[in-house]
Protein backbone atom coordinates (compact mmCIF):
# COMPACT_ATOMS: atom_id res chain seq x y z
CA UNK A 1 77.63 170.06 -50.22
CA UNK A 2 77.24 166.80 -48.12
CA UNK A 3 74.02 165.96 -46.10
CA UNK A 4 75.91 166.47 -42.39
CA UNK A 5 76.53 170.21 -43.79
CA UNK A 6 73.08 170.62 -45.34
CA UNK A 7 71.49 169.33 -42.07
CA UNK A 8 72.74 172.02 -39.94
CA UNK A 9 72.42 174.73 -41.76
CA UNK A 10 69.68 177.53 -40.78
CA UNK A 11 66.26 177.03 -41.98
CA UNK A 12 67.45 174.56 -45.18
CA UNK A 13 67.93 172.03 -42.51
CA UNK A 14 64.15 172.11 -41.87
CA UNK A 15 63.42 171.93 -45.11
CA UNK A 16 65.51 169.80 -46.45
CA UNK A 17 64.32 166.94 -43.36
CA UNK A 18 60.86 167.85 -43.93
CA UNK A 19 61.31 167.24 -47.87
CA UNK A 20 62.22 163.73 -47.32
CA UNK A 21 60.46 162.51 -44.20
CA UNK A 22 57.34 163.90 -46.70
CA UNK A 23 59.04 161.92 -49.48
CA UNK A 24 59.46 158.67 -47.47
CA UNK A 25 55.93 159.04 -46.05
CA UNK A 26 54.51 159.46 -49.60
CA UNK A 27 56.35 156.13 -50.55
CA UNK A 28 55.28 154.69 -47.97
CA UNK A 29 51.62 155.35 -48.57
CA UNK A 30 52.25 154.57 -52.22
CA UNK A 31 53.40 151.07 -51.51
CA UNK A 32 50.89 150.46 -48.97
CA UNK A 33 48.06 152.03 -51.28
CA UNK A 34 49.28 149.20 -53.52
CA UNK A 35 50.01 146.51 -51.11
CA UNK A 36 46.00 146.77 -50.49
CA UNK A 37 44.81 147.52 -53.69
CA UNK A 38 46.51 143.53 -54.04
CA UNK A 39 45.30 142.36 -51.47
CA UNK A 40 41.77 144.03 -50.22
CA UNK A 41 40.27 143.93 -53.74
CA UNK A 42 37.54 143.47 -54.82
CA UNK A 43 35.66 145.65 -51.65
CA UNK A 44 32.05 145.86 -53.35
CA UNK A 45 29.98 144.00 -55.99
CA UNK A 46 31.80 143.70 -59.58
CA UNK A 47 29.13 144.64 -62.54
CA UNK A 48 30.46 142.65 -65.60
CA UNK A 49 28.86 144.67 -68.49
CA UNK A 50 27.72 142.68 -71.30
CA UNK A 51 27.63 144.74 -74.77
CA UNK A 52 25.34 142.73 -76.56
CA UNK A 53 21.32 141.30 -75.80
CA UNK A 54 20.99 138.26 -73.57
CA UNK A 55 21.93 134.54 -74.62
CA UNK A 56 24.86 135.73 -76.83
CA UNK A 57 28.30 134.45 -76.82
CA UNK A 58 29.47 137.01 -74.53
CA UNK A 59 26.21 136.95 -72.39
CA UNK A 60 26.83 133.16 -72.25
CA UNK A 61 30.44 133.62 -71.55
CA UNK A 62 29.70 136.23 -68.56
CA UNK A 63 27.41 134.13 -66.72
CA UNK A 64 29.91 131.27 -66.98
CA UNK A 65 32.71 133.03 -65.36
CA UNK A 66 31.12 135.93 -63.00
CA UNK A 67 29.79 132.82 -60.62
CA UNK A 68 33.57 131.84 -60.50
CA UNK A 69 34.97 134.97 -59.26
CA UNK A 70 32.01 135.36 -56.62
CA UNK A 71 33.20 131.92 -54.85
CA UNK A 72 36.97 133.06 -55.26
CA UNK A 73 36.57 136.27 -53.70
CA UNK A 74 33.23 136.78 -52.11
CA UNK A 75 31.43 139.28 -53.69
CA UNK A 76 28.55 139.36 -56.19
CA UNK A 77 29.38 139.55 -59.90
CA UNK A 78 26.72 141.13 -61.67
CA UNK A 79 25.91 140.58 -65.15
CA UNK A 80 24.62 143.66 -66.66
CA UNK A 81 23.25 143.68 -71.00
CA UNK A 82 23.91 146.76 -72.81
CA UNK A 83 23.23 146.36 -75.92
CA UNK A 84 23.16 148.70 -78.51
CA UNK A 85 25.48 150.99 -81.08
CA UNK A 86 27.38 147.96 -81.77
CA UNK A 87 28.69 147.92 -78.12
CA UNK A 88 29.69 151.63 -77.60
CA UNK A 89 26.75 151.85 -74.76
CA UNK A 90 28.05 149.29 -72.59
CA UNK A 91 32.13 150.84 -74.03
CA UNK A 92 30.93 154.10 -72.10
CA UNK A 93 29.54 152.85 -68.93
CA UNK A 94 32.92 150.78 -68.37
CA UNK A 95 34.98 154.02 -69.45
CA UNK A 96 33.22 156.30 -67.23
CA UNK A 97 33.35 153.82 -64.31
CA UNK A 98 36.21 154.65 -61.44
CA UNK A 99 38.86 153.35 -62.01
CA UNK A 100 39.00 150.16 -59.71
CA UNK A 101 38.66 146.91 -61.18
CA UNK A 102 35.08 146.56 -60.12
CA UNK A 103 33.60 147.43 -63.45
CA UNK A 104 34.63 145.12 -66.42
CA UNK A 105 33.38 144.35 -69.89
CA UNK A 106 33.85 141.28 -72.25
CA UNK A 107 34.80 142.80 -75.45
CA UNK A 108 34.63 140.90 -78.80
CA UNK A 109 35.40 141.39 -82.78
CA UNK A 110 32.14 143.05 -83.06
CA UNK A 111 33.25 145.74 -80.42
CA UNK A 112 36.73 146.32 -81.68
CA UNK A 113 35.29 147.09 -85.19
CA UNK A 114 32.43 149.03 -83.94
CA UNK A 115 34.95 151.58 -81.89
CA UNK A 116 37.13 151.59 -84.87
CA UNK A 117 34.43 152.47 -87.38
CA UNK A 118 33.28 155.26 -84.66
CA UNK A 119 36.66 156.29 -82.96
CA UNK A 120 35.43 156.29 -80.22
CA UNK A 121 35.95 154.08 -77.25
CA UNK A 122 39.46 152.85 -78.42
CA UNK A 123 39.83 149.34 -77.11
CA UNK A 124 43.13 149.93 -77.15
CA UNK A 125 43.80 152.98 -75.34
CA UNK A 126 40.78 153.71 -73.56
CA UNK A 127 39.98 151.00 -71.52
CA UNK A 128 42.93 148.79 -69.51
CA UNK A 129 42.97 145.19 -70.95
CA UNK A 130 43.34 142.04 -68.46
CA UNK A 131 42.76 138.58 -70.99
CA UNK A 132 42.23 137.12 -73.49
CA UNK A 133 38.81 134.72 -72.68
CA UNK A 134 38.66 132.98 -75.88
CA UNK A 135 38.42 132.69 -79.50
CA UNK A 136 35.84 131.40 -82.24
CA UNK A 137 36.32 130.49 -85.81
CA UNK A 138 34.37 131.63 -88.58
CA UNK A 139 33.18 129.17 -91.48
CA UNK A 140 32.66 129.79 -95.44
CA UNK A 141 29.68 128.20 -96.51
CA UNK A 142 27.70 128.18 -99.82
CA UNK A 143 24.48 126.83 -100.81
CA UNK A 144 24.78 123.11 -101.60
CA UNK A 145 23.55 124.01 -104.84
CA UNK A 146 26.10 125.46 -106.02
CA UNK A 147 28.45 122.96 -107.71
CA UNK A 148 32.18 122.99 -105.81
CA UNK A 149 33.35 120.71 -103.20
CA UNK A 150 36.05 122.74 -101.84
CA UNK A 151 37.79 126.22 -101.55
CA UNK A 152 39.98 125.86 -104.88
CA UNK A 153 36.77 125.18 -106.66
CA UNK A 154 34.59 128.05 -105.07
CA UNK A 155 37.46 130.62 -106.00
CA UNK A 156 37.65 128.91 -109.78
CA UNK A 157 33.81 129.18 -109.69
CA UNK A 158 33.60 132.66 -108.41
CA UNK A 159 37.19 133.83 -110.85
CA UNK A 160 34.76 132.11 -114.27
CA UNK A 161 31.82 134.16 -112.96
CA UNK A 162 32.93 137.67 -112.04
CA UNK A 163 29.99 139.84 -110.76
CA UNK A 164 27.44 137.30 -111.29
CA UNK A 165 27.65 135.72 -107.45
CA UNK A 166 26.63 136.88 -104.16
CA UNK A 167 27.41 136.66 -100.59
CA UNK A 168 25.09 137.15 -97.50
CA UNK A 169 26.45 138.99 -94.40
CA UNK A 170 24.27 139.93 -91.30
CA UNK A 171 25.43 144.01 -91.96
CA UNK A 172 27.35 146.27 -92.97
CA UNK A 173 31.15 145.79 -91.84
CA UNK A 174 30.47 143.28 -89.49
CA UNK A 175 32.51 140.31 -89.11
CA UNK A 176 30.62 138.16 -91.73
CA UNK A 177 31.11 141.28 -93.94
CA UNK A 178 34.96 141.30 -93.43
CA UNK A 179 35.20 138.15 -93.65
CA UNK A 180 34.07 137.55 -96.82
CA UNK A 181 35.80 140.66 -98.25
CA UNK A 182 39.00 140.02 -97.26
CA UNK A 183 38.96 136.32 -98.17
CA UNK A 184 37.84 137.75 -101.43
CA UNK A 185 40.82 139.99 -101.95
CA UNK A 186 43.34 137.27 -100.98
CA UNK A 187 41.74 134.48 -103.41
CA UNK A 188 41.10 137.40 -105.99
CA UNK A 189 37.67 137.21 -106.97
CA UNK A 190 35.13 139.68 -106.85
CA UNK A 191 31.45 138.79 -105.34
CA UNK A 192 28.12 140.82 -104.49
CA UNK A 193 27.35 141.87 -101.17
CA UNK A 194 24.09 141.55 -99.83
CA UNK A 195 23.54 142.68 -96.24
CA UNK A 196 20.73 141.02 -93.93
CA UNK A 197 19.44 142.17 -90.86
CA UNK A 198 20.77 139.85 -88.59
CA UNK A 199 22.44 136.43 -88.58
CA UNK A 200 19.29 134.32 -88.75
CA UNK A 201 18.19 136.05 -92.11
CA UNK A 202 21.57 136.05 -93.75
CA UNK A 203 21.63 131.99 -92.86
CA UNK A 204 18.23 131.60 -94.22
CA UNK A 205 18.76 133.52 -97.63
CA UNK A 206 21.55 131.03 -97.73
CA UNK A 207 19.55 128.30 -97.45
CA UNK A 208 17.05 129.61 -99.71
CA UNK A 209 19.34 130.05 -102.78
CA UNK A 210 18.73 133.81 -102.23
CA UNK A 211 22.89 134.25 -101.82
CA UNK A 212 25.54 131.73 -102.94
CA UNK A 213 28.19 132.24 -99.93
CA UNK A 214 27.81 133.63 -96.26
CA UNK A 215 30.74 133.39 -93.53
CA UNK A 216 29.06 133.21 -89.74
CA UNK A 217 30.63 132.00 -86.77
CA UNK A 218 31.12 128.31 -86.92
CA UNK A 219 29.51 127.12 -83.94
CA UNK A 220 25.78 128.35 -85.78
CA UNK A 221 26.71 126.39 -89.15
CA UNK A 222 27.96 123.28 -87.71
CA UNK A 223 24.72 121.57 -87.31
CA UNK A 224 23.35 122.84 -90.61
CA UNK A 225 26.27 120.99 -92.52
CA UNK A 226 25.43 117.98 -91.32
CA UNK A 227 21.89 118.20 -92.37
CA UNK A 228 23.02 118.82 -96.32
CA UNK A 229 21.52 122.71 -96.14
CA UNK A 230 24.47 124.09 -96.50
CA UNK A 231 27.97 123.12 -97.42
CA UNK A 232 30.79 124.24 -95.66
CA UNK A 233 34.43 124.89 -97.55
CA UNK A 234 36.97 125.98 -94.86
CA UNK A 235 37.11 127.13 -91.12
CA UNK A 236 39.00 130.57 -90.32
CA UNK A 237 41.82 129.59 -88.10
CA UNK A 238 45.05 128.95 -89.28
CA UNK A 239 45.31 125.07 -88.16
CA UNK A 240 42.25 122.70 -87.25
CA UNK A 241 40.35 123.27 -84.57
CA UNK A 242 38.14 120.72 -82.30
CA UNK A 243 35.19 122.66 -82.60
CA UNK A 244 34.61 121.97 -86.66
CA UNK A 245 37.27 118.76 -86.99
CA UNK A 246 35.58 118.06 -89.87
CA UNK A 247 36.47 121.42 -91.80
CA UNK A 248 39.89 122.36 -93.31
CA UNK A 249 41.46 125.31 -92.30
CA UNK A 250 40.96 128.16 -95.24
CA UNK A 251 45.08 128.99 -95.02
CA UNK A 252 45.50 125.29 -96.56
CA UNK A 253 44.24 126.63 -99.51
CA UNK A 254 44.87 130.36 -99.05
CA UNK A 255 48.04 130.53 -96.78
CA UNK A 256 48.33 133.36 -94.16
CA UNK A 257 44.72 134.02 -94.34
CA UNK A 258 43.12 134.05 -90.69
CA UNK A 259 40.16 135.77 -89.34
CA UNK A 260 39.75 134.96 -85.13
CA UNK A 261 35.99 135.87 -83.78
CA UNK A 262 37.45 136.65 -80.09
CA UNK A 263 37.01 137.71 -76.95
CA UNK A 264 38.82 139.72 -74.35
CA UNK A 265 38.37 141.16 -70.64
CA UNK A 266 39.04 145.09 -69.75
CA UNK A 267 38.22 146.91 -66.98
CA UNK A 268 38.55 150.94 -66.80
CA UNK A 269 41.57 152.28 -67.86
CA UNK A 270 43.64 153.88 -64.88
CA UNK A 271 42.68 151.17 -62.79
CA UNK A 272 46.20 150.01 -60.70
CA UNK A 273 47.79 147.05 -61.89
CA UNK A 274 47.90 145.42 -59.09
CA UNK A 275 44.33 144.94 -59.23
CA UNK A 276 44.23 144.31 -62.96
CA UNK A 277 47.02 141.54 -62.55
CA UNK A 278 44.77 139.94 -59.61
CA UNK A 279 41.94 139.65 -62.04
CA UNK A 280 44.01 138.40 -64.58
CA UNK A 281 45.15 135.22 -62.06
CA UNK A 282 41.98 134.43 -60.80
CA UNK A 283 40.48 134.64 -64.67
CA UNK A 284 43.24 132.50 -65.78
CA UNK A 285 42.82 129.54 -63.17
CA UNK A 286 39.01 129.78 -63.70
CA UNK A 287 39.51 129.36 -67.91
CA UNK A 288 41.56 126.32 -66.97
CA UNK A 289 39.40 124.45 -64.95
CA UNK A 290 37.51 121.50 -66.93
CA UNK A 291 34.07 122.04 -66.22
CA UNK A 292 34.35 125.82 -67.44
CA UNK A 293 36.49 124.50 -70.92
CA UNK A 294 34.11 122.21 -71.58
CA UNK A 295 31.01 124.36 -71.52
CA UNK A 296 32.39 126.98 -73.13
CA UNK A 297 33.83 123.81 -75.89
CA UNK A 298 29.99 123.98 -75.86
CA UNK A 299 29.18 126.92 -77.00
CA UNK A 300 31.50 127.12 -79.38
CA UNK A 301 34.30 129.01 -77.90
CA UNK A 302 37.15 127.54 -77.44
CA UNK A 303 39.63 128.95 -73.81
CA UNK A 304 42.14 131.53 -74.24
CA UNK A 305 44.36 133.11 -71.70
CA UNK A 306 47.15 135.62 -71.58
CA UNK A 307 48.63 138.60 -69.86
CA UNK A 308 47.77 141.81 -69.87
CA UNK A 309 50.76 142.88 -72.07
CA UNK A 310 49.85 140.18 -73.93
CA UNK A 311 46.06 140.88 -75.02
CA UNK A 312 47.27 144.90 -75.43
CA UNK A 313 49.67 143.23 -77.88
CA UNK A 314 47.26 141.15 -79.77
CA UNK A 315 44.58 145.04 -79.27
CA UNK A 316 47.23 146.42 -80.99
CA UNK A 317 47.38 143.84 -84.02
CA UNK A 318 43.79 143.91 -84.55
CA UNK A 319 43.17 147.63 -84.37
CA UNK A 320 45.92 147.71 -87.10
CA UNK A 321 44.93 145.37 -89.46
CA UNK A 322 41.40 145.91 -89.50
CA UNK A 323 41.41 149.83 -88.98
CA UNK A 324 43.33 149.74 -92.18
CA UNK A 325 41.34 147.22 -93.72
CA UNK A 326 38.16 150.03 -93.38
CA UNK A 327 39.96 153.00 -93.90
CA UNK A 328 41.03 151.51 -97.32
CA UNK A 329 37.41 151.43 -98.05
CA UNK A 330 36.40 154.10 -96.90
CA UNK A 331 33.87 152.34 -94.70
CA UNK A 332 31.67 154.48 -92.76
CA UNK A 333 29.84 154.00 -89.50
CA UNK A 334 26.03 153.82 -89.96
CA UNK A 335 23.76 156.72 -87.94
């Protein structure tokens, strides 16, 4: 049947016109929905929920960049701490949120393995990724008196001594934790864990010759190297990085391994690209400015940026590896 005969026939003329003027004007509205979704965002204040306590790295990180997008696009940014169930408050408040870019959350490590050990909160697939922000090494360290130099001593050390040495980690399954276990499986050598309460007490046993080893984030061990309290064998990135110049990379010794303490903008999944892709730009210039490199240089973190395809990409990597890595244990989440 062409359209000229469909047209002028009784009644399906009607609805056959009133199909697709209702079809165009649904486009239409689509595309223009869209078109100002680009371009009238954001219409309110933007809460930036922070998932940890304040003067963290991602507390830190937030107040950085929040200032940034309030001069780009005229609205407040406001910082908001949730701390608490290793992130999953502040997960929930962003997941609930509607779904319009004005509710984001800076997501880390911690908050990837926190959702994993939970399942709950999926990173992945429940929340609508914009960026990488940046990345973090961790550092192995031992107590300076314990007598190896390097990496290729420690695991000769630890491989003469099975059982008999310890390792400090600042709880259960958290990043220190995994760190330490799964350089342990690579080098082969088997070590007691010995969980502290928080960072500060871990890094203070060390000190104390309570634990032999203890992997934190660099950026808090850096200064303690220098003053001979602790000696550090290798940095967690796979190639040197300026923010521990002076420590080897642990795949030089062990190749392949790599553990990145990261961390990553989302907003509330459902939320139109067009919007997520506008945050993404504006996030983007601001993490390539100098002045916003070089403080976060200063706290340790060095600038990362990607796509949004490209942080679900690297979500996707991470949820794999290290939701394996706990399901092979049989790790459990703590009540």
């Amino acid at each position: 049947m062409t359209l000229q005969t469909a047209q002028h026939r009784a009644g399906a003329g009607f609805v056959f016109k009133t199909a697709l003027g209702a079809g165009l004007a649904m486009a239409l509205a689509l595309a223009t929905s869209q078109g100002m979704a680009q371009t009238t965002y954001p219409t309110k204040p933007i809460r930036m929920i922070v998932p940890n306590a304040p003067g963290g790295p991602s507390d830190l990180l937030t107040r950085m960049i929040g200032p940034r997008f309030t001069e780009a696009w005229g609205q407040p940014v406001i910082a908001e701490n949730r701390a608490g169930a290793t992130g999953l408050i502040a997960a929930e408040m962003v997941y609930k949120a509607p779904a319009d870019g004005h509710t984001m959350i800076l997501m880390a490590l911690t908050q990837l393995i926190g959702t994993l050990m939970h399942q709950k909160y999926m990173l992945l697939s429940d929340f609508a990724p914009v960026s990488m922000v940046g990345s973090t090494p961790f550092a192995i360290a031992v107590n300076p008196t314990v007598p190896v130099k390097n990496l290729a001593e420690w695991i000769a050390y630890a491989k003469a001594r099975p059982g008999e040495l310890n390792y400090a980690s600042s709880g259960n399954w958290g990043a220190a934790h995994l760190c330490m276990e799964s350089f342990n499986e690579l080098a082969g050598i088997k070590l007691l864990h010995v969980p502290h309460p928080s960072t500060p007490a871990a890094t203070t046993a060390l000190m104390g010759s309570q634990v032999h080893a203890f992997c934190p984030a660099g950026a808090s061990v850096a200064t303690l190297a220098k003053t001979g309290k602790m000696r550090v064998l290798g940095v967690t990135y796979l190639k040197p990085t300026k923010l521990m110049p002076d420590t080897v990379p642990i795949a030089d010794t062990l190749p392949g391994y790599e553990m990145l303490g990261w961390f990553g903008l989302e907003t509330t999944k459902g939320t139109p690209p067009e919007v997520v892709n506008k945050i993404n730009a504006e996030l983007t210039r601001i993490l390539r400015t100098p002045e916003i490199a070089e403080r976060m240089i200063g706290t340790g973190v060095e600038p990362a940026t990607s796509t949004p395809a490209e942080f679900a990409s690297f979500l996707q990597k991470e949820s794999a590896r290290w939701g394996k890595f706990l399901k092979d244990r049989n790790a459990k989440a703590e009540e």
